[in-house]
Protein backbone atom coordinates (compact mmCIF):
# COMPACT_ATOMS: atom_id res chain seq x y z
CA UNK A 1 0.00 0.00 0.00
CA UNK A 2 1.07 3.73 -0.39
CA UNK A 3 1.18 6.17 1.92
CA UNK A 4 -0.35 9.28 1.05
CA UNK A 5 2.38 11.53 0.55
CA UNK A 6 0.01 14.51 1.34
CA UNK A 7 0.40 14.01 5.37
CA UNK A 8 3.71 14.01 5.16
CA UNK A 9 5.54 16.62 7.02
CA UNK A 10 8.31 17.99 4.45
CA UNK A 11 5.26 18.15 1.83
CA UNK A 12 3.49 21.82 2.01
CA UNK A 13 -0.26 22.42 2.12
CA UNK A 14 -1.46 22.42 -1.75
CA UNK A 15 -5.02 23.53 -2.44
CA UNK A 16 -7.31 24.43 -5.27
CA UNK A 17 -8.52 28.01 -5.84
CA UNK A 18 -11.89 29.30 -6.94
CA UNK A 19 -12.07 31.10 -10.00
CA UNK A 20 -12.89 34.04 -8.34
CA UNK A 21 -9.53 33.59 -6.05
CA UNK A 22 -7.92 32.45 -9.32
CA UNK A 23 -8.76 35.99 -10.93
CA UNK A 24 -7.34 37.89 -7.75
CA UNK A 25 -4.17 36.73 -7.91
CA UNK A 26 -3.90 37.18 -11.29
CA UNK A 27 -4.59 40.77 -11.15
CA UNK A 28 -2.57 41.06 -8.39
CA UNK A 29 0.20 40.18 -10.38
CA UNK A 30 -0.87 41.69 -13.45
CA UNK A 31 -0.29 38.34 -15.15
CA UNK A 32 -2.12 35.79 -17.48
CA UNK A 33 -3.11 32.01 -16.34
CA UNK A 34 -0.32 30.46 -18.82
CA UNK A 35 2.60 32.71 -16.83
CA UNK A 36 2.28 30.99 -13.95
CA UNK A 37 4.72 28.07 -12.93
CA UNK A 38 3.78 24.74 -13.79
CA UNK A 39 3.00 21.51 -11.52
CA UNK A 40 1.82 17.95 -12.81
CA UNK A 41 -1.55 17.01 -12.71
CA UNK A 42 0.69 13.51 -11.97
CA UNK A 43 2.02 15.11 -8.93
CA UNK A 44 1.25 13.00 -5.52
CA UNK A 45 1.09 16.57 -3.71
CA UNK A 46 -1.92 17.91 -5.70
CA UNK A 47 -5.55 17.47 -4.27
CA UNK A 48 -7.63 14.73 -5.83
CA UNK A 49 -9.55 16.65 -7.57
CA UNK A 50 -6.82 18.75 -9.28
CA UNK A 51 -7.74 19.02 -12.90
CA UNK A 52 -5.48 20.51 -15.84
CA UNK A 53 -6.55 24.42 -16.04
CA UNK A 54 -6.36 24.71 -12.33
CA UNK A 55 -4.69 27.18 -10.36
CA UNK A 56 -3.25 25.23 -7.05
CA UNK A 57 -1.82 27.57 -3.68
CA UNK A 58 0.84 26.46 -1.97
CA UNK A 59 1.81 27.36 1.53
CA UNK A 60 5.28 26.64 2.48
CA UNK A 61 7.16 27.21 5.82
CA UNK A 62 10.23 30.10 5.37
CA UNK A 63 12.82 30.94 7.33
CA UNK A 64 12.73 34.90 6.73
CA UNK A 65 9.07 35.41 6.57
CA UNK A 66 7.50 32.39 8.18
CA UNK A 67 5.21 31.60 5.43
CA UNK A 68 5.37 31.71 1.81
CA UNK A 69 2.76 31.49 -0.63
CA UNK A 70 3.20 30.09 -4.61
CA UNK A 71 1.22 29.37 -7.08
CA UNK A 72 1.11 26.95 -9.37
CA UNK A 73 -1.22 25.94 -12.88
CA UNK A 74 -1.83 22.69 -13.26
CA UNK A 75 -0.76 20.63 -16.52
CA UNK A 76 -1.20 17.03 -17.83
């Protein structure tokens, strides 16, 4: 059986956006969908229901400003 890397402790929290949320960081950034780093829809981090078109947040730990958030489009 596999564990579900997701519960892992090294692995940050990954979840999907809203289109609305979607559309709020992208005008934050003054930036299209397609600019955005990349992440697998194959990736064992990504929520089930991840689909290709998706815009996933990630929430890291950081050493200079305690939390970091990325974000990531998903792709097949």
């Amino acid at each position: 059986m596999v564990d579900d890397v997701t519960n892992h402790e090294l692995v940050p929290e990954h979840s999907l956006l809203d289109e609305d949320a979607v559309e709020d960081v992208l005008d934050e950034y003054d930036i299209e969908r397609t600019d955005l780093p990349k992440i697998k829809r194959t990736d064992p981090a990504l929520p089930d229901d991840a689909e290709s078109g998706d815009v996933v947040k990630i929430v890291r730990d950081s050493r200079t400003t305690d939390t970091a958030i990325v974000y990531r489009l998903v792709i097949e």
